[in-house]
N, C-alpha and C. Protein backbone atom coordinates (compact mmCIF):
# COMPACT_ATOMS: atom_id res chain seq x y z
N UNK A 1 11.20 9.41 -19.83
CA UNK A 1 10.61 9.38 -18.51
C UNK A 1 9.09 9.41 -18.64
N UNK A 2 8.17 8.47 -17.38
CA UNK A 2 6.80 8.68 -17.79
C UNK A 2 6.52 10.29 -17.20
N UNK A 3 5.56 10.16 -17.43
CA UNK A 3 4.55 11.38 -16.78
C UNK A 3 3.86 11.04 -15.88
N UNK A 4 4.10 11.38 -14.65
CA UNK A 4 3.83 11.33 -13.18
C UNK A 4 2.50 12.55 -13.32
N UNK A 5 2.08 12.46 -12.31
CA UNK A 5 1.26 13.09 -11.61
C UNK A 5 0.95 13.04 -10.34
N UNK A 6 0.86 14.03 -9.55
CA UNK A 6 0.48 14.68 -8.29
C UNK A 6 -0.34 14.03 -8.09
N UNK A 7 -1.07 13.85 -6.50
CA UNK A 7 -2.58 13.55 -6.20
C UNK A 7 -2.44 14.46 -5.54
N UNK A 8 -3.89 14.47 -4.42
CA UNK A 8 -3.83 15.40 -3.37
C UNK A 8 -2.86 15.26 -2.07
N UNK A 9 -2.48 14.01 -2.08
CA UNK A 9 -1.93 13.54 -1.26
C UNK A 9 -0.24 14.02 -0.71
N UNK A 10 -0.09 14.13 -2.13
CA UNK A 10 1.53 14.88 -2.45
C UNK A 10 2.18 13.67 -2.95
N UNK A 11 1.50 12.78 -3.12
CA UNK A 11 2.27 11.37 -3.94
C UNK A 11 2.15 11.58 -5.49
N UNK A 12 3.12 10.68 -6.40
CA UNK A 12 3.15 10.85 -7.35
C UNK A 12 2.75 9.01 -8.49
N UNK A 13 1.73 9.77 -9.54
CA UNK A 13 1.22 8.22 -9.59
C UNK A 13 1.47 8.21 -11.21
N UNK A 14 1.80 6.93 -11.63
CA UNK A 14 1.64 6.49 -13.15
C UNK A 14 0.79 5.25 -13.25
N UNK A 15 -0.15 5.85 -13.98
CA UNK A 15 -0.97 4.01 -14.27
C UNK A 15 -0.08 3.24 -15.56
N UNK A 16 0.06 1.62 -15.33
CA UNK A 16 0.92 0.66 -16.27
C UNK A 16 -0.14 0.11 -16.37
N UNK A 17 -0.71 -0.99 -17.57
CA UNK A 17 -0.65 -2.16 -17.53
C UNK A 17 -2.25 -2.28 -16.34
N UNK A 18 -2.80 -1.43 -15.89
CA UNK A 18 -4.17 -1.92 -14.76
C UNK A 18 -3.73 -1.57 -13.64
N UNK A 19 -2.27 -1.35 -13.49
CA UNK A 19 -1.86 -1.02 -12.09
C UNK A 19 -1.47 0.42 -12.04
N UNK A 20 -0.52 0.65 -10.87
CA UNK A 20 -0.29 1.92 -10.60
C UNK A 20 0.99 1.76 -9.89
N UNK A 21 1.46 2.55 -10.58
CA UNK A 21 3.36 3.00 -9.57
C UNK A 21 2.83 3.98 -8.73
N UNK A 22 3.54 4.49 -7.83
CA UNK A 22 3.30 5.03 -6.89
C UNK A 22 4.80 5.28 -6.38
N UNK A 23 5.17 6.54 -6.03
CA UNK A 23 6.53 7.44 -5.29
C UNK A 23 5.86 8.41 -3.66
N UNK A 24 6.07 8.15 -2.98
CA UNK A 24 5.62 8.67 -1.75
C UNK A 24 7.08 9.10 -1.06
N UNK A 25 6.47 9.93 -0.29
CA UNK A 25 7.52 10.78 0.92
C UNK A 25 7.40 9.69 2.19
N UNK A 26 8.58 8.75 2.81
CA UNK A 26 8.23 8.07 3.75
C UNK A 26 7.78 8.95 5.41
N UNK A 27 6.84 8.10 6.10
CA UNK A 27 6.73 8.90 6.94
C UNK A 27 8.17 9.09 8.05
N UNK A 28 7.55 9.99 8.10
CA UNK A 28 8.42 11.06 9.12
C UNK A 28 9.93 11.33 8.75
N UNK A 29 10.28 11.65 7.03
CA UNK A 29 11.23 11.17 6.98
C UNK A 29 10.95 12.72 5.56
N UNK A 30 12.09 13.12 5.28
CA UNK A 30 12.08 14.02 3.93
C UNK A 30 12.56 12.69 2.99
N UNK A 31 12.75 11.40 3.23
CA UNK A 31 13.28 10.26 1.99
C UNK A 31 12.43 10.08 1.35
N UNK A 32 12.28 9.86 -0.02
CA UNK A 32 11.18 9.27 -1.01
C UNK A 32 11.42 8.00 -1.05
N UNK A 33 10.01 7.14 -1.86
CA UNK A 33 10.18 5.57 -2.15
C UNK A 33 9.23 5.20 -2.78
N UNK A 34 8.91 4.00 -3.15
CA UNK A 34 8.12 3.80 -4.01
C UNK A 34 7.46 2.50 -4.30
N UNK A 35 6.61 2.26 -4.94
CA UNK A 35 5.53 1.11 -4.58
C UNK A 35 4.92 0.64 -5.98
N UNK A 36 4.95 -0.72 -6.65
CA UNK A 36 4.48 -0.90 -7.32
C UNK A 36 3.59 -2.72 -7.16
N UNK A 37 2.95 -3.32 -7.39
CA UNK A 37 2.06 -4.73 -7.78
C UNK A 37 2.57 -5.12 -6.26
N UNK A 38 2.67 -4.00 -5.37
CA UNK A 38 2.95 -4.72 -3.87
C UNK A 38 4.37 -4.58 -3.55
N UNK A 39 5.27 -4.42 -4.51
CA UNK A 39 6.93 -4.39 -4.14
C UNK A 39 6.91 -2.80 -4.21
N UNK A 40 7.91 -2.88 -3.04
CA UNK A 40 8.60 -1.46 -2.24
C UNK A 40 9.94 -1.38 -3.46
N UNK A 41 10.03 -0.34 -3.23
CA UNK A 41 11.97 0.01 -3.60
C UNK A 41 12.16 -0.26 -2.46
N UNK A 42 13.76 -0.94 -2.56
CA UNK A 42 14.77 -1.11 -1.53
C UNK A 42 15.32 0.75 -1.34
N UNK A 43 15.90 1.04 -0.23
CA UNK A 43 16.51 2.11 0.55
C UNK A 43 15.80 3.29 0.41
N UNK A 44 16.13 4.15 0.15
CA UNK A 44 15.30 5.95 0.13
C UNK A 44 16.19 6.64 -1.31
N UNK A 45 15.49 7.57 -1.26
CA UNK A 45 16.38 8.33 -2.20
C UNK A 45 16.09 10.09 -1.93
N UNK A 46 16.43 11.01 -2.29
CA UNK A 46 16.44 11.98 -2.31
C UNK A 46 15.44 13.60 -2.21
N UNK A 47 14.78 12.61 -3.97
CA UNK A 47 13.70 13.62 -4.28
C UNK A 47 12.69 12.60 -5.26
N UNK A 48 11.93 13.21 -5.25
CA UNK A 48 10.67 12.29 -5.79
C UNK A 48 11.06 11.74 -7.21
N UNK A 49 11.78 12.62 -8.14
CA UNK A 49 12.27 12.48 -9.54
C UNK A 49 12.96 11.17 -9.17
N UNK A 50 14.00 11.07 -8.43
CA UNK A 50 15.26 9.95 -8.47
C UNK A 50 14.26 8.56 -8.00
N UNK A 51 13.10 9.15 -7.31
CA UNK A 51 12.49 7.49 -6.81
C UNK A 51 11.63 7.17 -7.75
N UNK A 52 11.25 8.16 -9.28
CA UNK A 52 10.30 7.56 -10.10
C UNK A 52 11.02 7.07 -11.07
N UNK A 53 12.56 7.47 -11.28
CA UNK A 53 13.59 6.64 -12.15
C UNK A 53 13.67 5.46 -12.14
N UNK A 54 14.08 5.30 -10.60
CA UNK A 54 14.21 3.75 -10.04
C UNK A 54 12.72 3.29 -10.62
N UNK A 55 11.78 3.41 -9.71
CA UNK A 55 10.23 2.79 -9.86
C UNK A 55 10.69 2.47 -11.46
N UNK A 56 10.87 3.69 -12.70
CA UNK A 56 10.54 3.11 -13.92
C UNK A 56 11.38 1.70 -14.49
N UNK A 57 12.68 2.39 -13.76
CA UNK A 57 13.50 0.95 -14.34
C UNK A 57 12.83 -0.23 -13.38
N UNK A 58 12.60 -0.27 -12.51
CA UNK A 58 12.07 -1.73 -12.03
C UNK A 58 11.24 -1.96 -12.74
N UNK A 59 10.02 -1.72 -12.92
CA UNK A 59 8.96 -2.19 -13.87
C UNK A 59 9.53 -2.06 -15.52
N UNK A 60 9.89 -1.33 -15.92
CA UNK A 60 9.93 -0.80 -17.42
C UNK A 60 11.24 -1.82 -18.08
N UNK A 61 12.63 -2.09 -16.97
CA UNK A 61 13.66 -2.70 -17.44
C UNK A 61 14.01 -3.91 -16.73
N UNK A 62 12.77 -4.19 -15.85
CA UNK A 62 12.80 -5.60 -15.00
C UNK A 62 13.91 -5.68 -14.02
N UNK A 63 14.31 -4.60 -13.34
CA UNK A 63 15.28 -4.42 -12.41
C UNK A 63 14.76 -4.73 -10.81
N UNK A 64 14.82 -6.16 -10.40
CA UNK A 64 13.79 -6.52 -9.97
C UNK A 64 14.85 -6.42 -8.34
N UNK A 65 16.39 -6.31 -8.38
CA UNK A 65 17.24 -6.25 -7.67
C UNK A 65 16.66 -4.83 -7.00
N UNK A 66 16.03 -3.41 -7.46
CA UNK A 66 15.68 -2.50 -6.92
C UNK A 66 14.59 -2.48 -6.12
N UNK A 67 13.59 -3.52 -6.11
CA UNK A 67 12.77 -3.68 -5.01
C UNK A 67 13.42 -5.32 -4.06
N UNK A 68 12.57 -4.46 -2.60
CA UNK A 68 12.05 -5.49 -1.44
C UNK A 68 11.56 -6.55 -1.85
N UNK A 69 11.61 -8.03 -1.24
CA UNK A 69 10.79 -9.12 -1.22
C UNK A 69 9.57 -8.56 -0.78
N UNK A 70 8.05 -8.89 -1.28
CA UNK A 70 7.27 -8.75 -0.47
C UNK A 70 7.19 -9.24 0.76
N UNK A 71 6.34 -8.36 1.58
CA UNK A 71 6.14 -8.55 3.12
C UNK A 71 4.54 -9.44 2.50
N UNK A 72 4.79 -10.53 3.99
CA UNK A 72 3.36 -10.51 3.77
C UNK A 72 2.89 -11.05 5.52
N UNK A 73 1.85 -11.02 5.89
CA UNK A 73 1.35 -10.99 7.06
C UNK A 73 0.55 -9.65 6.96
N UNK A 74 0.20 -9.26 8.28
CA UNK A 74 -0.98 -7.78 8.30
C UNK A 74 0.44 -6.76 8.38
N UNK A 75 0.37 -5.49 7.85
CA UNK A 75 0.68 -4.27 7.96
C UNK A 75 0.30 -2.94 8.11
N UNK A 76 1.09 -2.33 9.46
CA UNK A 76 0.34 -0.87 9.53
C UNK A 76 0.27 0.07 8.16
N UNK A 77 -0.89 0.38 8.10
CA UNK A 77 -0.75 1.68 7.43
C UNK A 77 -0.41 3.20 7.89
N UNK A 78 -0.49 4.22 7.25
CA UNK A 78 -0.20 5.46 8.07
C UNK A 78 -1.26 6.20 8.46
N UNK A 79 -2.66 5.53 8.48
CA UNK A 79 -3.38 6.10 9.16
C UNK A 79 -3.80 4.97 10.45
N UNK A 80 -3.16 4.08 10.68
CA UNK A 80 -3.23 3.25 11.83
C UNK A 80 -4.33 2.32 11.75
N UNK A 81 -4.49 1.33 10.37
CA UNK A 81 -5.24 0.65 10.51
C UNK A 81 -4.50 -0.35 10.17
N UNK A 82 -4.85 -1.84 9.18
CA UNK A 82 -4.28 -2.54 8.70
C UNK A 82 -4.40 -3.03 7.48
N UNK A 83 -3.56 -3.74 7.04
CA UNK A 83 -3.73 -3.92 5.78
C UNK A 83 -2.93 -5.66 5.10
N UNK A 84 -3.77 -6.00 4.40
CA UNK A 84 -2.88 -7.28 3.74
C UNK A 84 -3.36 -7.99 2.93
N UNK A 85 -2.20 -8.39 1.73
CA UNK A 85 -2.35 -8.92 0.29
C UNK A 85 -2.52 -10.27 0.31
N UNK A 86 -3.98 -10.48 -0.01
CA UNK A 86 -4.37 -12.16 0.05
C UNK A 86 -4.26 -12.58 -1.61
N UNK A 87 -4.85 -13.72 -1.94
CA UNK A 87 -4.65 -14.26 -3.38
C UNK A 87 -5.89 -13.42 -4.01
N UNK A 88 -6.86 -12.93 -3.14
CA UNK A 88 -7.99 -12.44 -3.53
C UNK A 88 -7.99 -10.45 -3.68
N UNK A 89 -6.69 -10.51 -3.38
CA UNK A 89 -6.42 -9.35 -3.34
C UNK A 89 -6.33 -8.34 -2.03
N UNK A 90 -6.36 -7.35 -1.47
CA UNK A 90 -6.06 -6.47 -0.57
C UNK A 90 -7.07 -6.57 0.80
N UNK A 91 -7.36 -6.94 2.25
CA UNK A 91 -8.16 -6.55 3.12
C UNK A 91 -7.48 -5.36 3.97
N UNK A 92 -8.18 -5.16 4.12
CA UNK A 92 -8.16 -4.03 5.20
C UNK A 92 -8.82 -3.98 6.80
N UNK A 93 -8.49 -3.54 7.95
CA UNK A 93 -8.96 -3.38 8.99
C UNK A 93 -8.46 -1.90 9.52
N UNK A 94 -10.10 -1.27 9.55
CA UNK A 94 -9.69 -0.04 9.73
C UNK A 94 -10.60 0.22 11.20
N UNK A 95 -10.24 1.44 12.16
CA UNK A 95 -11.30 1.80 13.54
C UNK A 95 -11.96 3.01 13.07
N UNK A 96 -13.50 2.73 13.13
CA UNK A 96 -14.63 3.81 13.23
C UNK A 96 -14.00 4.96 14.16
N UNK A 97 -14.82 5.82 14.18
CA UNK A 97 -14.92 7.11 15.28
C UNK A 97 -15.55 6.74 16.34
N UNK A 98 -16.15 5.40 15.89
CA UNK A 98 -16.88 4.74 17.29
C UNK A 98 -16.13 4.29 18.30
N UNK A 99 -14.67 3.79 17.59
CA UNK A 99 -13.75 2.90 18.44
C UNK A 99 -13.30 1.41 17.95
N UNK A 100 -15.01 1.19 17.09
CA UNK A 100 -14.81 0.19 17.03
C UNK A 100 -14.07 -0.24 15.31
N UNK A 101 -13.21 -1.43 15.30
CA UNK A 101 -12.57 -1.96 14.22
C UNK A 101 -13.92 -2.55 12.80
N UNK A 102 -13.62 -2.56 11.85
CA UNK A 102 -14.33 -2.95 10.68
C UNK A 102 -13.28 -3.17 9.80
N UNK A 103 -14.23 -4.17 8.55
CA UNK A 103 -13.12 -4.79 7.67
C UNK A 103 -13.79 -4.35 6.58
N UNK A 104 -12.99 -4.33 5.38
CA UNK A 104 -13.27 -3.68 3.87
C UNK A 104 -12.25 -4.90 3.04
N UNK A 105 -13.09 -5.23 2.33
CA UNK A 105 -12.43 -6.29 0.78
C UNK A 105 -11.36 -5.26 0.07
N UNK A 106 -10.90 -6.41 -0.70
CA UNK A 106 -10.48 -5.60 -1.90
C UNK A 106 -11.21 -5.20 -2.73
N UNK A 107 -12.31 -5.10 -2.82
CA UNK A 107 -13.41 -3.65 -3.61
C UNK A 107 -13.59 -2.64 -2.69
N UNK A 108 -13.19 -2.43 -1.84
CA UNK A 108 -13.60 -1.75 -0.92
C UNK A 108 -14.81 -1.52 -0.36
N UNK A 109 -15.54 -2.36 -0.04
CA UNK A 109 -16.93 -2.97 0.06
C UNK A 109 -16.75 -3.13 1.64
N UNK A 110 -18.05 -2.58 2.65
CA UNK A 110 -17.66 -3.10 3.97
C UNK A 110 -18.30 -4.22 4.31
N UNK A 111 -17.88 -4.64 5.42
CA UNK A 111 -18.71 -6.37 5.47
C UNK A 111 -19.52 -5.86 6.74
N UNK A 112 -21.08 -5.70 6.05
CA UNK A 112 -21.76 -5.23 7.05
C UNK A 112 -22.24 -6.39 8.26
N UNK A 113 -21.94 -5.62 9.34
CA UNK A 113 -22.78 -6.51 10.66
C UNK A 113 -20.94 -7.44 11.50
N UNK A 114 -20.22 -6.92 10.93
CA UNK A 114 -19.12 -7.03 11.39
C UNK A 114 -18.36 -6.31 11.65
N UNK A 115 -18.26 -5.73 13.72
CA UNK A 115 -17.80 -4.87 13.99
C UNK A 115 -16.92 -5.73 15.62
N UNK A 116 -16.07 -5.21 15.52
CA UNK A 116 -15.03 -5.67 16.58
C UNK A 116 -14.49 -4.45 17.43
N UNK A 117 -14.01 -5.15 18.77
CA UNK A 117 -13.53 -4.39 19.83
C UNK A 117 -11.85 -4.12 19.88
N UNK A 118 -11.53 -4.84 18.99
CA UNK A 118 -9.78 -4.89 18.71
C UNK A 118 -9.89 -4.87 17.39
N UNK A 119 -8.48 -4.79 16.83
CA UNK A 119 -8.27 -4.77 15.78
C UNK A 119 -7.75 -6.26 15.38
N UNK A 120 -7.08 -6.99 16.51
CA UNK A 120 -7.29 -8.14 16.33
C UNK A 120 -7.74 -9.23 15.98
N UNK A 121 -8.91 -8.55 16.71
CA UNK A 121 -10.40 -9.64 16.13
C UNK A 121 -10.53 -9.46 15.23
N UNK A 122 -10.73 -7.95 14.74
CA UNK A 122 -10.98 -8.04 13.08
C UNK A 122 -10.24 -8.85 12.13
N UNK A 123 -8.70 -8.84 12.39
CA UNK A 123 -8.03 -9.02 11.28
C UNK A 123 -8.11 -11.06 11.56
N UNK A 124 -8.28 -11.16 12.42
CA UNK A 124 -8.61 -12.94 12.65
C UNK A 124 -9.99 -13.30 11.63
N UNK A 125 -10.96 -12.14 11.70
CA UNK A 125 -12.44 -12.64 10.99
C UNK A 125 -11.70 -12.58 9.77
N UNK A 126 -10.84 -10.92 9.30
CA UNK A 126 -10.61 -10.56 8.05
C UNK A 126 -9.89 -12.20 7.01
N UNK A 127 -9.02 -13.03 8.18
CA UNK A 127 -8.00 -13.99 7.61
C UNK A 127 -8.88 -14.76 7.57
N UNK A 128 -10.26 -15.25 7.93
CA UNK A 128 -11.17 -16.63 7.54
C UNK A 128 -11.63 -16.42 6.00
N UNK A 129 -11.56 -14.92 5.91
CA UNK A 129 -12.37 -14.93 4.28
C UNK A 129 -10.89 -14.83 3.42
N UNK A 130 -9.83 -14.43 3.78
CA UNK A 130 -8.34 -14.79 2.52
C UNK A 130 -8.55 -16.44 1.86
């Protein structure tokens, strides 16, 4: 088994290869699951141990039947912004304390002087630069 580690978050992470597995508690839910190069595990499982098994055999034994097709289009995150995997890698649309929406690259870099009243708008500017 690898060696996981805690964040602050209460998630549990292994770096592979440049990337990162990832086992999370789904929201609102005591089920675990897990996340790797963008693919989910298919269903829930128990306890964090049983969802980093799975995670290892998908990546480690190519058990590719244990994850989801990727989603792709925009997706909520759990702090209520958005999110989505271009060829260029990850954008984001997240709302200030101002109200207002802003977009972040996959460096996480903000695109200054671009601020929107929806989140809509953002994620329409965000899809001209994918």
């Amino acid at each position: 088994m690898c060696e996981w580690t805690e964040n602050d978050k209460g998630n549990y992470i292994y770096k592979h290869a440049g990337d990162v597995m990832t086992v999370f508690k789904k929201n609102g839910s005591e089920d675990w699951s897990g996340v790797y190069d963008g693919k989910f595990l298919k269903g829930s499982y128990d306890t964090a141990n049983e969802a980093q098994k799975a995670m290892e055999r998908f990546v480690f034994n190519d058990e590719s039947k244990l994850a989801k097709a990727p989603t792709s289009g925009w997706q909520e995150t759990k702090k209520g912004g958005y999110y989505k995997r271009t060829a260029n890698g990850i954008s984001t649309v997240k709302q200030a304390s101002s109200g207002k929406w802003y977009i972040t690259t996959n460096q996480g870099t903000f695109l200054e002087g671009c601020w929107f009243d929806t989140a809509d708008e953002a994620k329409r500017k965000a899809n001209a630069f994918a």
